[in-house]
Protein backbone atom coordinates (compact mmCIF):
# COMPACT_ATOMS: atom_id res chain seq x y z
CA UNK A 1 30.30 38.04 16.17
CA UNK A 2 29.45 35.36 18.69
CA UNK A 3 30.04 36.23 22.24
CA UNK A 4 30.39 34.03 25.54
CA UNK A 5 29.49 34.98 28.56
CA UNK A 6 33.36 35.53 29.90
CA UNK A 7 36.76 36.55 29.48
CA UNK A 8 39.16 34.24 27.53
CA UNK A 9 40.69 32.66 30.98
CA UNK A 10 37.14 31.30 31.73
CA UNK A 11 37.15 29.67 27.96
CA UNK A 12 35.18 26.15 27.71
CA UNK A 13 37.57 23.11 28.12
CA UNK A 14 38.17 21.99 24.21
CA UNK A 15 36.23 18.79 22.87
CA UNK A 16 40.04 16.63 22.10
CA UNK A 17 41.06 19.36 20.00
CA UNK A 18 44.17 19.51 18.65
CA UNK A 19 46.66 23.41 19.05
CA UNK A 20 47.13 25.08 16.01
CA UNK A 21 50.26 28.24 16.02
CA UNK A 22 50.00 28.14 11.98
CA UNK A 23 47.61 31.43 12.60
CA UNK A 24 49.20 32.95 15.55
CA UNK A 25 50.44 36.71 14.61
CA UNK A 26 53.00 38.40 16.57
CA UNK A 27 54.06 42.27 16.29
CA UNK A 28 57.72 42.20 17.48
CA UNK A 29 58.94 45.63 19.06
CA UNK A 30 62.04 45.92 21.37
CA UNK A 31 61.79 44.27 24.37
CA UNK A 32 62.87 45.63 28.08
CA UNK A 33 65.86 44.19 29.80
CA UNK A 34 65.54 40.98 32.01
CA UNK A 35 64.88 41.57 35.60
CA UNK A 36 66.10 39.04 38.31
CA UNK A 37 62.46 37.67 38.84
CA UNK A 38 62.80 36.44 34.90
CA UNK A 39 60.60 36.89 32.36
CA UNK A 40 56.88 36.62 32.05
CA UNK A 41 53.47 37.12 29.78
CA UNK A 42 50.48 38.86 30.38
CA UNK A 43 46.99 37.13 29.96
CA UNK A 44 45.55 40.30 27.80
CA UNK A 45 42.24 41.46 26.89
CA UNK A 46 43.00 44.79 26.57
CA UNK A 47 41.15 46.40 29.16
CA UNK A 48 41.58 48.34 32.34
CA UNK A 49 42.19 44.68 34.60
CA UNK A 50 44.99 43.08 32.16
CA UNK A 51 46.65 46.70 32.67
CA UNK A 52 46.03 47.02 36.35
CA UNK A 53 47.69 43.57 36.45
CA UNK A 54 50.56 44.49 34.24
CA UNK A 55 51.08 47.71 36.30
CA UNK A 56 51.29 45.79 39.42
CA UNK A 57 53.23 42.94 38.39
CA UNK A 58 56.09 45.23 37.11
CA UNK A 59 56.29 46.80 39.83
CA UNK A 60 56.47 43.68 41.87
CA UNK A 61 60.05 43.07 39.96
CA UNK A 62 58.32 41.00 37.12
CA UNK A 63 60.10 40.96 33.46
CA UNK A 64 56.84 41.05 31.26
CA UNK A 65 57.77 40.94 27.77
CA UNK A 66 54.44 39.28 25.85
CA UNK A 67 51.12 39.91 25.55
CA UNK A 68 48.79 36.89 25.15
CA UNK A 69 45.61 37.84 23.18
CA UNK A 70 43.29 35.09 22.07
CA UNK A 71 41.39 35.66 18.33
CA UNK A 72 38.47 34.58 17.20
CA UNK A 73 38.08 32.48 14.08
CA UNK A 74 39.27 35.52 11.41
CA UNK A 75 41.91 36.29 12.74
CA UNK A 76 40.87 39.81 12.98
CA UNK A 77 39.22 40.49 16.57
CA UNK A 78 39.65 39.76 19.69
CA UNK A 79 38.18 36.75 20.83
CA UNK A 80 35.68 38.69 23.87
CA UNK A 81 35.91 42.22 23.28
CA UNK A 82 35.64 42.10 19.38
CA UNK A 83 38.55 45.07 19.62
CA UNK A 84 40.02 45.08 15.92
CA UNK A 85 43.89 43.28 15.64
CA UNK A 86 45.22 46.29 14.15
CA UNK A 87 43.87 48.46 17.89
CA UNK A 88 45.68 45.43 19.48
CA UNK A 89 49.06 45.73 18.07
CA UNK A 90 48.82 49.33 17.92
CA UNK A 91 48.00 49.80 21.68
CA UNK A 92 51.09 47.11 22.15
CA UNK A 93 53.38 49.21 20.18
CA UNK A 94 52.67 52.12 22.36
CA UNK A 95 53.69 49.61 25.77
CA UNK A 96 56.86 48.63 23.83
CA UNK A 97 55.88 44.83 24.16
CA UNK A 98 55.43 42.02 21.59
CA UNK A 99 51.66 40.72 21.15
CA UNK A 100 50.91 37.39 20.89
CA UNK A 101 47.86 36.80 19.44
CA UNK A 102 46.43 33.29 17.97
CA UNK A 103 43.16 32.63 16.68
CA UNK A 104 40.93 29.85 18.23
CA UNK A 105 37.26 29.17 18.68
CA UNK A 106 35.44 28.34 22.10
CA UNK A 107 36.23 24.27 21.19
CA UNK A 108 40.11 24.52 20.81
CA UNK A 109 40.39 27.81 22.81
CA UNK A 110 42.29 26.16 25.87
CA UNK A 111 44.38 23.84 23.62
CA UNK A 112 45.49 26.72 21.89
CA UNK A 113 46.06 28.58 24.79
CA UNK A 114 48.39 26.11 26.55
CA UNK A 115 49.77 25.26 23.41
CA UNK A 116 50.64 29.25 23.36
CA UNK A 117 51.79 29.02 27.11
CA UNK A 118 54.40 26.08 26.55
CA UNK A 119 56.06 27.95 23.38
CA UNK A 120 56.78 31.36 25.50
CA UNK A 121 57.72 29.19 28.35
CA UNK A 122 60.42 27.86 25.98
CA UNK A 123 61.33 31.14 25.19
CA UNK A 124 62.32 31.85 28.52
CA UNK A 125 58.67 32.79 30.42
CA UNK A 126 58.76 31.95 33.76
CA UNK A 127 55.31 33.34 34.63
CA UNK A 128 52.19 34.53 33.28
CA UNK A 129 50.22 37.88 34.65
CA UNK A 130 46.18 37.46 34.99
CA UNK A 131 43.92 40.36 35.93
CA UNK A 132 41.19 38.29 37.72
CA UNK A 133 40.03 39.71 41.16
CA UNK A 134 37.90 37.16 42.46
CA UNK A 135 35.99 34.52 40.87
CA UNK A 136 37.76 31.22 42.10
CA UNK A 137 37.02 29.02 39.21
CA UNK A 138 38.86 31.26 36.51
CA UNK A 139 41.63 31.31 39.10
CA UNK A 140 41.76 27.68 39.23
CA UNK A 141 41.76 27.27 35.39
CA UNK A 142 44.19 29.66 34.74
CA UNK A 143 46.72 27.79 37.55
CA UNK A 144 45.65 24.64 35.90
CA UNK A 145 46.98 25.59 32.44
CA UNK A 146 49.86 27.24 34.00
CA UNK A 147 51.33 24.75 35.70
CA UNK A 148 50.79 22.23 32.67
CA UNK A 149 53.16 24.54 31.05
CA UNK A 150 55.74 25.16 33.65
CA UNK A 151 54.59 28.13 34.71
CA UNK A 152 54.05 30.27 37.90
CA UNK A 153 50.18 31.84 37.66
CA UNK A 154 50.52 35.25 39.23
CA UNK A 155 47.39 37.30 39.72
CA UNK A 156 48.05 40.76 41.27
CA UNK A 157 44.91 42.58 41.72
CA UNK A 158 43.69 38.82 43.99
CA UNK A 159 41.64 39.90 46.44
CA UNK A 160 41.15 43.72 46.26
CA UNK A 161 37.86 45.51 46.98
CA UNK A 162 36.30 45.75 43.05
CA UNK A 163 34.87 49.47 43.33
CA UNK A 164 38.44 50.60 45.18
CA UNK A 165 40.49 48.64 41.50
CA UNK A 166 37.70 50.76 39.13
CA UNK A 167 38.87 54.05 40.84
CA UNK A 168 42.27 53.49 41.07
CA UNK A 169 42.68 52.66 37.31
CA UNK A 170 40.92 56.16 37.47
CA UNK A 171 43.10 58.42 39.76
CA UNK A 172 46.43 56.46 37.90
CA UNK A 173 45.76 58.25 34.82
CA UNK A 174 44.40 55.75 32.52
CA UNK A 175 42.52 56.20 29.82
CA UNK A 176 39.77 53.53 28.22
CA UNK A 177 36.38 52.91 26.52
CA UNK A 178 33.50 50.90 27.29
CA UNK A 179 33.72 48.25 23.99
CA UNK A 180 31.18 45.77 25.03
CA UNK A 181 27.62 45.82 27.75
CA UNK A 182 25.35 42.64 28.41
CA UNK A 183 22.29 43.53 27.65
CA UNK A 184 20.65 42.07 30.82
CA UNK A 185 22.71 44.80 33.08
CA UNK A 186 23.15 47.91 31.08
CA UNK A 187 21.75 49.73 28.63
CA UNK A 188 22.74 49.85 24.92
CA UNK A 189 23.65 53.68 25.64
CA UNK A 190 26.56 52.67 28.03
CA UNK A 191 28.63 50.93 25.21
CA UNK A 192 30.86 53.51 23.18
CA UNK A 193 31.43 55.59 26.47
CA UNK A 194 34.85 56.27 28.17
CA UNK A 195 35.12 54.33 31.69
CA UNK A 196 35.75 57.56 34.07
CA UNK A 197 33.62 58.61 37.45
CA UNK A 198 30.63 59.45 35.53
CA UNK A 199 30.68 56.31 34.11
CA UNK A 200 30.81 54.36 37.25
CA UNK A 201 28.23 56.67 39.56
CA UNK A 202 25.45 56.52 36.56
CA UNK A 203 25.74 52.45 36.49
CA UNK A 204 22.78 50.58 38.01
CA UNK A 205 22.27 48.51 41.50
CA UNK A 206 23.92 45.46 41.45
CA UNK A 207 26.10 46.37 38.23
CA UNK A 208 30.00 45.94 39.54
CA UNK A 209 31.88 49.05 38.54
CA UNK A 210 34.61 46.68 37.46
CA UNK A 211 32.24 44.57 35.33
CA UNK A 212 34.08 41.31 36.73
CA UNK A 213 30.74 39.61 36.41
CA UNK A 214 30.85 40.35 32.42
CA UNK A 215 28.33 43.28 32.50
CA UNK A 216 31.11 45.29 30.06
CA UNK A 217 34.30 45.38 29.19
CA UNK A 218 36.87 48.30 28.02
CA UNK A 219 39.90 49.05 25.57
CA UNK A 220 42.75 51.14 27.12
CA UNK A 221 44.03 53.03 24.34
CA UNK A 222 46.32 55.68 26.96
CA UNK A 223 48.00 56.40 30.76
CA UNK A 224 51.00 55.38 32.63
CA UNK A 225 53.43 53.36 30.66
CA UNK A 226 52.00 54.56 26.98
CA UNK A 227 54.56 56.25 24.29
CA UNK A 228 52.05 57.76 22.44
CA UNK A 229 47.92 57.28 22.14
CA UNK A 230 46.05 54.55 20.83
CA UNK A 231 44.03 57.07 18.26
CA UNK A 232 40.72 55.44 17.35
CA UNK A 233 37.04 56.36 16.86
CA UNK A 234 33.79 54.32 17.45
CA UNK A 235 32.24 53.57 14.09
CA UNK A 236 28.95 51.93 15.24
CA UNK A 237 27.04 50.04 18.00
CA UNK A 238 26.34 46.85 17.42
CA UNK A 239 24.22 44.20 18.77
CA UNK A 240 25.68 40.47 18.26
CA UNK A 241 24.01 37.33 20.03
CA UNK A 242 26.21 34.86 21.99
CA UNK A 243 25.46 30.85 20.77
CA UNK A 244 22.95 29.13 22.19
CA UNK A 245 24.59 27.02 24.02
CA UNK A 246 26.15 30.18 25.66
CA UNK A 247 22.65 31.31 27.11
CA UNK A 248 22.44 33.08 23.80
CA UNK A 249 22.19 36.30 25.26
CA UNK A 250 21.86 39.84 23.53
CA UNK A 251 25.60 41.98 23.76
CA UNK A 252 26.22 45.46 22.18
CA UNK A 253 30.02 46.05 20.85
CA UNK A 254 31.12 48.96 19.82
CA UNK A 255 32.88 48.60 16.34
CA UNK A 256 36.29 50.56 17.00
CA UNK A 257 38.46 51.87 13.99
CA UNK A 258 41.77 53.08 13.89
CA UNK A 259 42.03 57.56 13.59
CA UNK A 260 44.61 59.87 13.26
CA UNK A 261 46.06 61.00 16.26
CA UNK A 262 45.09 65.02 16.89
């Protein structure tokens, strides 16, 4: 499982290629009713920032109907987190929305991401919902690609203190698990554990308790807004090694699987 060093919305610019929706897979569930702000999609990874951003954007009035999750090659994982498709659509059937989720690599990942954008724009997306906090460039991307698809970039969580967005996920109820650490901040041990208090006091100096600097990422799999919980179990921890040309560093996932819910 090769790994870069970011989220999908800070994906490499493609070399020419050329979108592909031939692989795209799409779980359809009923859909809420449209709001007056219209309709929109949420950039999702998954974790506890695409939620925080699709809790606050609904309650800012937005419709959000889709969520946009990027694949690697197989078809199978998600493209970052290495979270398994079936986790994916599960934990979208339990938000009562319809995932999106293509499969690209890191050379056609923004052509098949606008390509993605434009076709939900033409089905009636006004907007799409990203959970970055602060890192200008991935803000500037993601407006980029927006706007070549007719679309408003909305990012709710801009600008809020890091540590005070960890803790609030917290205190709202949420429930998710560490899937992936970089090796140069955190230990192998951190991977596999649930993202609560104890998570966030025992994390080094100079780690950010929301990991916006790629030092981890999490699966929500319950909380607010869930019908039922995403069941699953960690079956292993796993080192992978990102391409060279990535800085090839050392990440640990932790290899989820679906369970039976107790």
């Amino acid at each position: 499982m090769a790994m870069a060093p970011r989220s999908p919305q800070a994906a490499p610019a493609p070399r020419g290629a050329q979108a592909s929706l031939g692989a795209a897979r799409r779980l359809l569930v009923e859909r809420p009713k449209a709001t007056a702000s219209g309709a929109a999609l949420a950039s999702w990874s998954g974790g506890k920032d695409s939620m925080l951003a699709l809790r606050q954007a609904r309650a800012a009035g937005l419709d959000v109907r889709w969520l946009l999750a990027m694949l690697d090659e197989s078809g199978e994982r998600l493209r970052s987190h290495g979270v398994p498709l079936e986790l994916m659509q599960a934990q979208a059937v339990a938000l009562g929305l319809e995932l999106v989720a293509p499969s690209a690599n890191w050379d056609d990942y923004q052509a098949v991401f606008a390509a993605q954008l434009r076709e939900l724009a033409g089905r009636g997306a006004l907007a799409a919902v990203f959970g970055d906090i602060d890192l200008q460039p991935h803000r500037d991307w993601e407006e980029q690609v927006c706007a070549a698809a007719g679309l408003r970039a909305e990012l709710p969580l801009w600008g809020r203190p890091r540590s005070e967005l960890a803790r609030e996920f917290i205190a709202l109820g949420y429930s998710a698990r560490v899937v992936c650490v970089d090796s140069r901040h955190l230990p192998d041990s951190f991977c596999g554990r649930l993202f609560d208090t104890a998570f966030i006091d025992a994390l080094p100096p100079g780690v950010d308790a929301c990991g916006e600097n790629g030092e981890f990422h999490t699966f929500v799999f319950d909380g607010p807004g869930f019908a039922q919980v995403v069941a699953h179990a960690v079956a292993a921890v796993e080192p992978h090694f990102a391409p060279a040309r990535f800085g090839g560093g050392r990440y640990v996932f932790a290899r989820l699987e679906r369970a039976d819910a107790a």
